[in-house]
PDB file of N, CA and C in Angstrom:
ATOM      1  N   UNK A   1      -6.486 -13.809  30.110  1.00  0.00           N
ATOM      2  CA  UNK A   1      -7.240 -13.363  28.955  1.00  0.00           C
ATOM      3  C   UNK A   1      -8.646 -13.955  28.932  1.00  0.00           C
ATOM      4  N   UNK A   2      -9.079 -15.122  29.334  1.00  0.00           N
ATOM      5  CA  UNK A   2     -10.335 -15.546  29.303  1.00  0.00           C
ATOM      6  C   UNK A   2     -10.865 -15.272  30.139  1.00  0.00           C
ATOM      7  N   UNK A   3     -10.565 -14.359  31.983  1.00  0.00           N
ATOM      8  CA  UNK A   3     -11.499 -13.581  32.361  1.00  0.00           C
ATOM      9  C   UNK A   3     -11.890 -11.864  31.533  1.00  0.00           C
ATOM     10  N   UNK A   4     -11.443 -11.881  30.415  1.00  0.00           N
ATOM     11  CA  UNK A   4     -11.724 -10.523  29.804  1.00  0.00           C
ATOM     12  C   UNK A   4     -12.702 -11.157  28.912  1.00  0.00           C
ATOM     13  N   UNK A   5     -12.258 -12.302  28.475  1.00  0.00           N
ATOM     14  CA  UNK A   5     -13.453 -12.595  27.257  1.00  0.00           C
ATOM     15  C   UNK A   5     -14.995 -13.044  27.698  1.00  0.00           C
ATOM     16  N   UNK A   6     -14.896 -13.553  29.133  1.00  0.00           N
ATOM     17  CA  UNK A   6     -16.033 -14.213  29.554  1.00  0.00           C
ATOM     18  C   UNK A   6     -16.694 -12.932  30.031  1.00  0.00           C
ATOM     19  N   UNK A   7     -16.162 -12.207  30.441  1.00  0.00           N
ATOM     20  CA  UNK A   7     -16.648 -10.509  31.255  1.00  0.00           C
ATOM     21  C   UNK A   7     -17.270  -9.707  30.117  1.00  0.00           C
ATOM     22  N   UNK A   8     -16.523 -10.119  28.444  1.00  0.00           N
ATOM     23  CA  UNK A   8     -17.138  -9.268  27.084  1.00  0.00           C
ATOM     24  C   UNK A   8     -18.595 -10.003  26.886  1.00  0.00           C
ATOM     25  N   UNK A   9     -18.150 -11.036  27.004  1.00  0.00           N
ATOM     26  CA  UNK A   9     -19.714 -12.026  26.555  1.00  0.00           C
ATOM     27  C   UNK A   9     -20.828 -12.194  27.154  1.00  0.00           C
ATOM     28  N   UNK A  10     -20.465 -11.755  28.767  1.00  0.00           N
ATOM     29  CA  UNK A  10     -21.553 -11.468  29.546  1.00  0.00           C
ATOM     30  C   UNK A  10     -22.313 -10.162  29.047  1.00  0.00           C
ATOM     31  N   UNK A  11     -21.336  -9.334  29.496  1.00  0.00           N
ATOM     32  CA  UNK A  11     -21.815  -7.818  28.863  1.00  0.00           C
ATOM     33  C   UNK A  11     -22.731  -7.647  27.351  1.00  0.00           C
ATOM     34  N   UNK A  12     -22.294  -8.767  26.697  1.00  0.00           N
ATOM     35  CA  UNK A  12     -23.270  -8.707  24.833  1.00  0.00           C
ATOM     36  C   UNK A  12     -24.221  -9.466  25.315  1.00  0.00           C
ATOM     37  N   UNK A  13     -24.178 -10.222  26.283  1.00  0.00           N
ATOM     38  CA  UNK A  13     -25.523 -11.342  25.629  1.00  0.00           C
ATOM     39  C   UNK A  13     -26.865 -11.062  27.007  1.00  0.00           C
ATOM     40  N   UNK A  14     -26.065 -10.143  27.774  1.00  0.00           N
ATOM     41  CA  UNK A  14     -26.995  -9.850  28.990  1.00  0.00           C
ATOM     42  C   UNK A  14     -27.734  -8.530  28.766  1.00  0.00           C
ATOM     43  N   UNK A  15     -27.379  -7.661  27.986  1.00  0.00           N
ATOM     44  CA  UNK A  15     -28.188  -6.844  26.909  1.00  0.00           C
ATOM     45  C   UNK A  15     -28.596  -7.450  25.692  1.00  0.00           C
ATOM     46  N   UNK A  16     -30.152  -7.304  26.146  1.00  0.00           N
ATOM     47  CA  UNK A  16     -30.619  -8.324  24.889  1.00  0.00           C
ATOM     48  C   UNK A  16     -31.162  -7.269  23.777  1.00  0.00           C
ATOM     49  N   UNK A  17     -31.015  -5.668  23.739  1.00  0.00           N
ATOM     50  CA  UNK A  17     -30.941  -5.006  23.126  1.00  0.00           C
ATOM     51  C   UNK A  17     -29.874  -4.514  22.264  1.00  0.00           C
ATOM     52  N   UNK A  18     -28.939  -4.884  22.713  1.00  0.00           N
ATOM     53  CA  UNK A  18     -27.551  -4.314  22.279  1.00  0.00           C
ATOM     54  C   UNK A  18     -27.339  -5.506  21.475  1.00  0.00           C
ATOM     55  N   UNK A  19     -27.450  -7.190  21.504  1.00  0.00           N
ATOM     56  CA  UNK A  19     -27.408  -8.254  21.188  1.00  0.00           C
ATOM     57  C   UNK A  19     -28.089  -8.147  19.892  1.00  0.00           C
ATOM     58  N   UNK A  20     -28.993  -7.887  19.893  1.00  0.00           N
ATOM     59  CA  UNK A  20     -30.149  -8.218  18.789  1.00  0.00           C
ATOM     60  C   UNK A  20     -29.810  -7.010  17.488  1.00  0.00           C
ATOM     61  N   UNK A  21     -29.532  -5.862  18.227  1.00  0.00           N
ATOM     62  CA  UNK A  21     -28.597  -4.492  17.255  1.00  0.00           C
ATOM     63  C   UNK A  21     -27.757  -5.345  16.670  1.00  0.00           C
ATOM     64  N   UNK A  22     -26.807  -5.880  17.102  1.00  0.00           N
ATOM     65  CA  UNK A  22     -25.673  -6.440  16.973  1.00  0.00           C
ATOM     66  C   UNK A  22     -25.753  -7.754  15.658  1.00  0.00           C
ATOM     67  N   UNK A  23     -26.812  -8.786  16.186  1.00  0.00           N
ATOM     68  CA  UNK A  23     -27.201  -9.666  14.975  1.00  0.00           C
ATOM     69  C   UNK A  23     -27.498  -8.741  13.251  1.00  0.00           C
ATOM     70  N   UNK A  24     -28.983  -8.180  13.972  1.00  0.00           N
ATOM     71  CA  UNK A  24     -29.460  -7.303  12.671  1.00  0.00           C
ATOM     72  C   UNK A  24     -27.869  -6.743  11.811  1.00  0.00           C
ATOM     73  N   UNK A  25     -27.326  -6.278  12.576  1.00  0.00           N
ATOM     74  CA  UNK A  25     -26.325  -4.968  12.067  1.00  0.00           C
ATOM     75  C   UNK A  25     -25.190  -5.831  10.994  1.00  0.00           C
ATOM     76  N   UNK A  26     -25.224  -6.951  11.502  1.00  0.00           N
ATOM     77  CA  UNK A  26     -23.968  -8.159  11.146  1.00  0.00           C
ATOM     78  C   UNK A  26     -24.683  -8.651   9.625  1.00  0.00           C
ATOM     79  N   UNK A  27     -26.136  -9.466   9.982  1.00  0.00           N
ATOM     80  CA  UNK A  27     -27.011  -9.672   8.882  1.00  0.00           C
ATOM     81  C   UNK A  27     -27.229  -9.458   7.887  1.00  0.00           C
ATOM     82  N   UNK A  28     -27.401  -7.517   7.941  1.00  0.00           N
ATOM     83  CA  UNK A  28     -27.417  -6.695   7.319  1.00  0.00           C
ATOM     84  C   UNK A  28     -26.244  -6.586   6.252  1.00  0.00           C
ATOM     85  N   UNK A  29     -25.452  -6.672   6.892  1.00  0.00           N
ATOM     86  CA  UNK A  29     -24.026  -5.731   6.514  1.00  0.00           C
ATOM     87  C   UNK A  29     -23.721  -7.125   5.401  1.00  0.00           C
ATOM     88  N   UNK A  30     -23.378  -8.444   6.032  1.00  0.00           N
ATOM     89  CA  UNK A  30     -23.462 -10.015   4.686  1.00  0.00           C
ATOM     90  C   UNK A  30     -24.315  -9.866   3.992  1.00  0.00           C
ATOM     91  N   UNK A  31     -25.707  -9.158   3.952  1.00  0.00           N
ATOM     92  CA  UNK A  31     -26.719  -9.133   2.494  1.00  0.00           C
ATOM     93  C   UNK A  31     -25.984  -7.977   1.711  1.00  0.00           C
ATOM     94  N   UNK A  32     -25.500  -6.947   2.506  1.00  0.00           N
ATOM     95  CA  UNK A  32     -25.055  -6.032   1.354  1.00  0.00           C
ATOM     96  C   UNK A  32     -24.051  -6.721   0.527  1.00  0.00           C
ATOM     97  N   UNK A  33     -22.893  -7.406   0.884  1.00  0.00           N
ATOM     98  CA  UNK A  33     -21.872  -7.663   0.288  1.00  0.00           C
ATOM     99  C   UNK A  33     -22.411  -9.071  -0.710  1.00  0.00           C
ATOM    100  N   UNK A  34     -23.486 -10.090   0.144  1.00  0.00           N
ATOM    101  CA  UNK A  34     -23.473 -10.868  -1.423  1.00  0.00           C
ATOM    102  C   UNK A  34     -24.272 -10.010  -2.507  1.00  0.00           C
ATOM    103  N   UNK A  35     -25.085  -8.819  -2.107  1.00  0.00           N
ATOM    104  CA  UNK A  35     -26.088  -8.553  -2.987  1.00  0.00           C
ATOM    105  C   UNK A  35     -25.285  -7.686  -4.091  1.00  0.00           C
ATOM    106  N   UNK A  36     -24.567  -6.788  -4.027  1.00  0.00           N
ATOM    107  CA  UNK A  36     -23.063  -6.383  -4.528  1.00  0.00           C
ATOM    108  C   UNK A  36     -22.143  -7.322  -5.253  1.00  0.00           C
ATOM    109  N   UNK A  37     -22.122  -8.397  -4.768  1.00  0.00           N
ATOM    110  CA  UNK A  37     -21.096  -9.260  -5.202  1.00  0.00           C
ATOM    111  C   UNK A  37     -21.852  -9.915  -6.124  1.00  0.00           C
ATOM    112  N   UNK A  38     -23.226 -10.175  -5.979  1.00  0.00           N
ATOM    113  CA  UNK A  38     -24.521 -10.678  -7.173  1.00  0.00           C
ATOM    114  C   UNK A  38     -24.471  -9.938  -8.321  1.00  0.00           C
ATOM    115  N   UNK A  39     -24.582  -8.385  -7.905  1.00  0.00           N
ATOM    116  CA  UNK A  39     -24.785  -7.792  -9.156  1.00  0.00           C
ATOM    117  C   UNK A  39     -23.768  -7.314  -9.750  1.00  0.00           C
ATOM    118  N   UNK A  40     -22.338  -7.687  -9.308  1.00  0.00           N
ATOM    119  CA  UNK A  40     -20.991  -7.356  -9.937  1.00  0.00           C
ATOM    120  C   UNK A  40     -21.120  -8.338 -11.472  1.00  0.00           C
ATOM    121  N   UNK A  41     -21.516  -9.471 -10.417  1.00  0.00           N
ATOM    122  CA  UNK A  41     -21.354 -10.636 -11.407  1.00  0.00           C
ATOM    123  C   UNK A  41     -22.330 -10.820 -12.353  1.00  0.00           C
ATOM    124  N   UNK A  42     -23.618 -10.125 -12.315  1.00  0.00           N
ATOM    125  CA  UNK A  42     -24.326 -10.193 -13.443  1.00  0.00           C
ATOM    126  C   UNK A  42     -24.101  -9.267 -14.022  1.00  0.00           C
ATOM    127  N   UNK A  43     -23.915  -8.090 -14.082  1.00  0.00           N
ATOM    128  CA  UNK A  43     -23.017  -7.383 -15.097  1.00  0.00           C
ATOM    129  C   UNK A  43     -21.944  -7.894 -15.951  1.00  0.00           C
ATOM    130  N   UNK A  44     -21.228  -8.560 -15.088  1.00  0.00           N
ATOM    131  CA  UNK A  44     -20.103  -9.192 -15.833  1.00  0.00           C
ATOM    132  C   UNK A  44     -20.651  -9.863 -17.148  1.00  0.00           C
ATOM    133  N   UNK A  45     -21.122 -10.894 -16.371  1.00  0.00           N
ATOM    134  CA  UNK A  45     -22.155 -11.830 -17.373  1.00  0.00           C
ATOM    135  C   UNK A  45     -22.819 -10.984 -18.285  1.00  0.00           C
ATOM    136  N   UNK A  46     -23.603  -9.792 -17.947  1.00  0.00           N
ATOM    137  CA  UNK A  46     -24.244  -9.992 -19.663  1.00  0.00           C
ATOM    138  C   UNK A  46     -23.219  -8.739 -20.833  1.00  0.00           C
ATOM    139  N   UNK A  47     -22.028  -8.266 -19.959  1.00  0.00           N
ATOM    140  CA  UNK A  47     -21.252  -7.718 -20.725  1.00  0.00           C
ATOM    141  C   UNK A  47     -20.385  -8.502 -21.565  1.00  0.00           C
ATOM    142  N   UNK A  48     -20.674  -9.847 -20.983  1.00  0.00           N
ATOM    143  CA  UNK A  48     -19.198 -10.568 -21.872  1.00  0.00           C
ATOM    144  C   UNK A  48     -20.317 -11.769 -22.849  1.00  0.00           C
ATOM    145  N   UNK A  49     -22.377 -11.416 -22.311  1.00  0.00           N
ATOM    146  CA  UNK A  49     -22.914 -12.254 -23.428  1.00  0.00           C
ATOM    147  C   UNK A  49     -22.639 -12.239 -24.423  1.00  0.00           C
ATOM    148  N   UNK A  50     -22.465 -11.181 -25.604  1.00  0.00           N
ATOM    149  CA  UNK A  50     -22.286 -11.132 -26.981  1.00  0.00           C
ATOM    150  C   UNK A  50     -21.109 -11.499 -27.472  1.00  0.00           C
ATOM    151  N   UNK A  51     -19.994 -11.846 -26.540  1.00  0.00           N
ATOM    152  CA  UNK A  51     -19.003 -12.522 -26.808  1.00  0.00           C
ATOM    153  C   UNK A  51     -18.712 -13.903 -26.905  1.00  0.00           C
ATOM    154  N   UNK A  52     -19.304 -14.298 -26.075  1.00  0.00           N
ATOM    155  CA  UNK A  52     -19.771 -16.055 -25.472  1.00  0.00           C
ATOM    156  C   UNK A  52     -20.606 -16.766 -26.450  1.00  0.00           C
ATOM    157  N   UNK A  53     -21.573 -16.290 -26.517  1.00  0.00           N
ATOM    158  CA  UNK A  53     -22.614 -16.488 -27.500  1.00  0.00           C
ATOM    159  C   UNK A  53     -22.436 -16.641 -29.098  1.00  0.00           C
ATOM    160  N   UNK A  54     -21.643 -16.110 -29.198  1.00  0.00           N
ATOM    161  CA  UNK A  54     -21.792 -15.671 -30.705  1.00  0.00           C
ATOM    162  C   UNK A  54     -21.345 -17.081 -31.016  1.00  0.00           C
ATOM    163  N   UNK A  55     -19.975 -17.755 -30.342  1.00  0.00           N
ATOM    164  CA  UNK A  55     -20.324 -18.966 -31.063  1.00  0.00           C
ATOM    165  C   UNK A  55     -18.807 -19.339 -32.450  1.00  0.00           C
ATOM    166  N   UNK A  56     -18.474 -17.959 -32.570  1.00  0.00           N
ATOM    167  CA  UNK A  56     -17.352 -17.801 -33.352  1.00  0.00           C
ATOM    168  C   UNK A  56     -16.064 -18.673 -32.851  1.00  0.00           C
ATOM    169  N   UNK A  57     -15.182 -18.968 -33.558  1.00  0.00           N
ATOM    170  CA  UNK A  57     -13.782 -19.992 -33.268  1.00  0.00           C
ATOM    171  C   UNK A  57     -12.748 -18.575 -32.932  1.00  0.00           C
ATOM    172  N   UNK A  58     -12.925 -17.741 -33.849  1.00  0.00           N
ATOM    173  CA  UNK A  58     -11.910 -16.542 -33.645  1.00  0.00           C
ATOM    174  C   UNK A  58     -12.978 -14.997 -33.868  1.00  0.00           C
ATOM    175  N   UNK A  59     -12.145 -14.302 -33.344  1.00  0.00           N
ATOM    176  CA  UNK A  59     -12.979 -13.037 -33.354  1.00  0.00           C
ATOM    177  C   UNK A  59     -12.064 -11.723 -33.742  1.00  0.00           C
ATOM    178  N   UNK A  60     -12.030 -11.377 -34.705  1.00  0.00           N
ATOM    179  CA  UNK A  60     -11.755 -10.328 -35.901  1.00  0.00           C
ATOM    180  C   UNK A  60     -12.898  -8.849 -35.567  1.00  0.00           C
ATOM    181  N   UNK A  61     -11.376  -7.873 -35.190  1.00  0.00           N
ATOM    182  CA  UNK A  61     -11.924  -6.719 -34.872  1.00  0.00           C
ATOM    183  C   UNK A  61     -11.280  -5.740 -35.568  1.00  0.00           C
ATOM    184  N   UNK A  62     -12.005  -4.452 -35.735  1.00  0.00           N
ATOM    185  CA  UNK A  62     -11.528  -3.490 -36.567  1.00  0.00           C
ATOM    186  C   UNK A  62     -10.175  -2.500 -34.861  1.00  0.00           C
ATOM    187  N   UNK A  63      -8.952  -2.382 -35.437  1.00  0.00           N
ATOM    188  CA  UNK A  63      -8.293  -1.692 -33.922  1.00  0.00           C
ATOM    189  C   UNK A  63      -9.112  -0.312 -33.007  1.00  0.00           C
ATOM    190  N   UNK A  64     -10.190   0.060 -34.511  1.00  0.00           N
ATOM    191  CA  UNK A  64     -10.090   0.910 -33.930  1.00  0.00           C
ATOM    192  C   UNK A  64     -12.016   1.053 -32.790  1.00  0.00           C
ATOM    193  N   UNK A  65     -12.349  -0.238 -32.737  1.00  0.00           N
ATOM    194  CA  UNK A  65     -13.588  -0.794 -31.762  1.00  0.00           C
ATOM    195  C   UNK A  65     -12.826  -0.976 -30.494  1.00  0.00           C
ATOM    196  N   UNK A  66     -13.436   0.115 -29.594  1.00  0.00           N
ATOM    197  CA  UNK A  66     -13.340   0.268 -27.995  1.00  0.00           C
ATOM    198  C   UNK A  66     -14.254  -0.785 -27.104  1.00  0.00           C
ATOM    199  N   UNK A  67     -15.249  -0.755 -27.397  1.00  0.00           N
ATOM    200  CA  UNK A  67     -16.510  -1.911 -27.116  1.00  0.00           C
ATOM    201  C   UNK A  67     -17.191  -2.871 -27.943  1.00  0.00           C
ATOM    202  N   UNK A  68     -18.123  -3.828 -27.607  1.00  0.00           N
ATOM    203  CA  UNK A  68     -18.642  -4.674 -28.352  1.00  0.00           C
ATOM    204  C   UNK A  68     -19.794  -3.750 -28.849  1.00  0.00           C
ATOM    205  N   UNK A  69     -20.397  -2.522 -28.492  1.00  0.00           N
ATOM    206  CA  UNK A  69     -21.323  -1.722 -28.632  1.00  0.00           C
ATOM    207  C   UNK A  69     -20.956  -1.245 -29.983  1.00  0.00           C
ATOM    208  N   UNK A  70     -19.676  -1.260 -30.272  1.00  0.00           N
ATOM    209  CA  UNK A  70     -19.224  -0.432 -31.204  1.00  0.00           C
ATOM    210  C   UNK A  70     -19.361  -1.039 -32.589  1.00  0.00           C
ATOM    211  N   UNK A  71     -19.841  -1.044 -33.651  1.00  0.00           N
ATOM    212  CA  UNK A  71     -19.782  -1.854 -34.277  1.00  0.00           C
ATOM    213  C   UNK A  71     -18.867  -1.304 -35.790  1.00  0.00           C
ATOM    214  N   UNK A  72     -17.810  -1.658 -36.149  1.00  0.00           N
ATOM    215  CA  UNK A  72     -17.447  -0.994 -37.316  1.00  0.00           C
ATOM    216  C   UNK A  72     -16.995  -2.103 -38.642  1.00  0.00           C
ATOM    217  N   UNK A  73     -17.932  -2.025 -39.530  1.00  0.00           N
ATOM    218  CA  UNK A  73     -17.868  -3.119 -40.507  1.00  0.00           C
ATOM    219  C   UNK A  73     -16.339  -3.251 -41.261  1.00  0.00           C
ATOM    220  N   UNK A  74     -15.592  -4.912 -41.259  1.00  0.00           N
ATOM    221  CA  UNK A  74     -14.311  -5.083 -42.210  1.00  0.00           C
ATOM    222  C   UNK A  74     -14.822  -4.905 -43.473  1.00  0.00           C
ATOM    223  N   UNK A  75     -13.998  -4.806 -44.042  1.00  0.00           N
ATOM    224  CA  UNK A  75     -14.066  -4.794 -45.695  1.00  0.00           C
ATOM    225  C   UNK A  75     -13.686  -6.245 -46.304  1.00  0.00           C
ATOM    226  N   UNK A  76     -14.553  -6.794 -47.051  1.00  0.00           N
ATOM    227  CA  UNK A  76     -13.913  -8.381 -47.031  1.00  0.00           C
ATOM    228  C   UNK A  76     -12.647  -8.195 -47.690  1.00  0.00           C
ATOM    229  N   UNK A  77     -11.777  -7.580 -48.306  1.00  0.00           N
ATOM    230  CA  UNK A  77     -10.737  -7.721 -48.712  1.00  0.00           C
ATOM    231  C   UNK A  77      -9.754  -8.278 -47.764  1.00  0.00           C
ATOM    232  N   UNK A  78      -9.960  -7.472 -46.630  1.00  0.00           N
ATOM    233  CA  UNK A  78      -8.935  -8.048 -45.388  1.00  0.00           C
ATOM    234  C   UNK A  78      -9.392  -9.366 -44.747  1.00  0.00           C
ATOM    235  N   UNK A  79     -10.237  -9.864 -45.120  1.00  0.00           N
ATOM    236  CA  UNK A  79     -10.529 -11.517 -44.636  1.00  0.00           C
ATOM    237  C   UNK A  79      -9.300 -12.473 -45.284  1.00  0.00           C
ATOM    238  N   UNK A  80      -9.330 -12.040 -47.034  1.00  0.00           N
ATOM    239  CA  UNK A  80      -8.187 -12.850 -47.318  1.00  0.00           C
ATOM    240  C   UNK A  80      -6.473 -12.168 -47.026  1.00  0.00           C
ATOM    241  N   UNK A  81      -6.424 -11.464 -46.218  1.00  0.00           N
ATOM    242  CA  UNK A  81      -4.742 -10.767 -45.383  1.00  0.00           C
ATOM    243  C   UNK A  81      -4.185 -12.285 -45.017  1.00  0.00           C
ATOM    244  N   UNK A  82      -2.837 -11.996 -44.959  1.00  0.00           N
ATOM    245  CA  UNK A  82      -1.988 -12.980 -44.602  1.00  0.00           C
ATOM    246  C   UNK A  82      -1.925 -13.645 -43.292  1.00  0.00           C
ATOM    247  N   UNK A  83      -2.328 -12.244 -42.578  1.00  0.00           N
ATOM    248  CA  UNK A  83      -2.553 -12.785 -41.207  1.00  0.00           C
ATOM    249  C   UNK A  83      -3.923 -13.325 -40.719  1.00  0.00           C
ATOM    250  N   UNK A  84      -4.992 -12.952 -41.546  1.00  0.00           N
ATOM    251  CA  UNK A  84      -6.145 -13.475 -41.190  1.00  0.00           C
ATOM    252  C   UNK A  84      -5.974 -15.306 -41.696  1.00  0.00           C
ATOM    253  N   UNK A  85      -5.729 -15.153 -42.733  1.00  0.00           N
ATOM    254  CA  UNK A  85      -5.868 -16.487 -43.053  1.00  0.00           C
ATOM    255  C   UNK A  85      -4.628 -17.430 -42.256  1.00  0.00           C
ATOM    256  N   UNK A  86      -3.186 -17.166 -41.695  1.00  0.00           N
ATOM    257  CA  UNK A  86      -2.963 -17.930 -41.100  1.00  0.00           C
ATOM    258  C   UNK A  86      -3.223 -18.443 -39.887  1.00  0.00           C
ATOM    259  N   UNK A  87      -4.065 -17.401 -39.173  1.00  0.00           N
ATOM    260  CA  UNK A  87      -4.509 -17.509 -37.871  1.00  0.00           C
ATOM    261  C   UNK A  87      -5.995 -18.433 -37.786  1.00  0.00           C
ATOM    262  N   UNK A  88      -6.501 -18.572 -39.478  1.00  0.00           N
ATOM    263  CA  UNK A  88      -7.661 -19.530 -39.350  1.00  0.00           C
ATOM    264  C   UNK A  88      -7.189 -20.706 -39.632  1.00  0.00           C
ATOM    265  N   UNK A  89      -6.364 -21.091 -40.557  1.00  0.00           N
ATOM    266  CA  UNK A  89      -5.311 -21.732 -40.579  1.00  0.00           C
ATOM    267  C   UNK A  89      -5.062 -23.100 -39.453  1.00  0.00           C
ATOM    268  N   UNK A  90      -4.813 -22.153 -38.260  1.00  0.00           N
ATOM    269  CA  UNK A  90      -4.276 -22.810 -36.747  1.00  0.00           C
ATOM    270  C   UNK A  90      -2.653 -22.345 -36.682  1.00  0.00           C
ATOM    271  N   UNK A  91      -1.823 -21.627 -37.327  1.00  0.00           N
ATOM    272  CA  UNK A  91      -0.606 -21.220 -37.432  1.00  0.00           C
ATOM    273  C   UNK A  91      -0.353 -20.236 -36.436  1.00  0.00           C
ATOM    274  N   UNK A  92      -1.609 -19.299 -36.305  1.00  0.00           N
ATOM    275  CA  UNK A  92      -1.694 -17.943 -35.355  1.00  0.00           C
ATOM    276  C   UNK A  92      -2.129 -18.251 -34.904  1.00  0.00           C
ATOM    277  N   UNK A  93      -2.001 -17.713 -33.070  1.00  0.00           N
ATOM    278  CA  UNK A  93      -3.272 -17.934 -32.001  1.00  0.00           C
ATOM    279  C   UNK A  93      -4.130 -16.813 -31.987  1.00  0.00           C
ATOM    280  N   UNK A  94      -3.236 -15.256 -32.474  1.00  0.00           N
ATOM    281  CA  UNK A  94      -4.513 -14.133 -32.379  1.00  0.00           C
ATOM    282  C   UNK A  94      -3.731 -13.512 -33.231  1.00  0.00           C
ATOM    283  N   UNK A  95      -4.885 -12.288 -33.684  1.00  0.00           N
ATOM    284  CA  UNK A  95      -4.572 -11.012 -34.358  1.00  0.00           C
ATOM    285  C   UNK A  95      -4.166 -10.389 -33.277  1.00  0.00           C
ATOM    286  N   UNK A  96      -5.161 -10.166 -32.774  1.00  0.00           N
ATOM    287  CA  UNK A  96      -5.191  -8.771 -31.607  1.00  0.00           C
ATOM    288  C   UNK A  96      -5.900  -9.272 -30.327  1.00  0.00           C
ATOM    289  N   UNK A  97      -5.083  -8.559 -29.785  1.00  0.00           N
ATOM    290  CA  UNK A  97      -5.442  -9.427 -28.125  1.00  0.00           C
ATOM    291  C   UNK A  97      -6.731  -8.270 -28.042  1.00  0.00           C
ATOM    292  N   UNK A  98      -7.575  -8.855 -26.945  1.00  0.00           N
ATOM    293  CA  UNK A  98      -9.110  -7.914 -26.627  1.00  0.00           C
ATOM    294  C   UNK A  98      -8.653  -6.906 -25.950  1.00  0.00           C
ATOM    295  N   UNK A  99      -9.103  -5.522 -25.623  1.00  0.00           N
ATOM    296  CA  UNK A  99      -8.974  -4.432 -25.599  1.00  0.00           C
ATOM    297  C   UNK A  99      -9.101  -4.484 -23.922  1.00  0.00           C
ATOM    298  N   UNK A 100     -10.160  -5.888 -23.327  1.00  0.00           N
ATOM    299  CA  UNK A 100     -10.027  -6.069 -21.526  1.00  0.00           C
ATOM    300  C   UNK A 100      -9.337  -6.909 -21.081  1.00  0.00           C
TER     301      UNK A 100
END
């Protein structure tokens, strides 16, 4: 097997055209994937800013908000609900699990 590998390596590195294709092409191909993998993650990040940020202990949503875009005002009546207040409490860990 290592006269096949030494016979491959001659053949790549004794074309110094085919070699240099070969770097670029490799180069290339690792910038796409961190640059992709960069902007996965800053998306992430500023989709989950207004969540992070805000700074809140608990976060109280109307069921029927699909996104944080969405904004649909409580009625304070339901602040004092049984379940709101035991979950501020420390009795509850959540109302409603997040929708992601």
């Amino acid at each position: 097997m290592t006269g096949i590998l030494k016979l491959a390596y001659k053949l790549l590195v004794n074309d110094k055209a085919k070699f240099t294709a070969l770097l670029v092409g490799i180069t290339f191909a690792v910038f796409l994937m961190i640059a992709m993998t960069s902007l996965f993650a800053g998306v992430l990040n500023r989709a989950s800013a207004t969540v992070i940020n805000l700074g809140a202990s608990m976060w109280v949503m109307d069921p029927a908000v699909q996104t944080v875009a969405n904004t649909i005002g409580i009625p304070d009546y339901t602040l004092t609900r049984r379940e709101v207040s035991r979950a501020s409490s420390g009795r509850c860990r959540c109302i409603r699990e997040p929708p992601w």
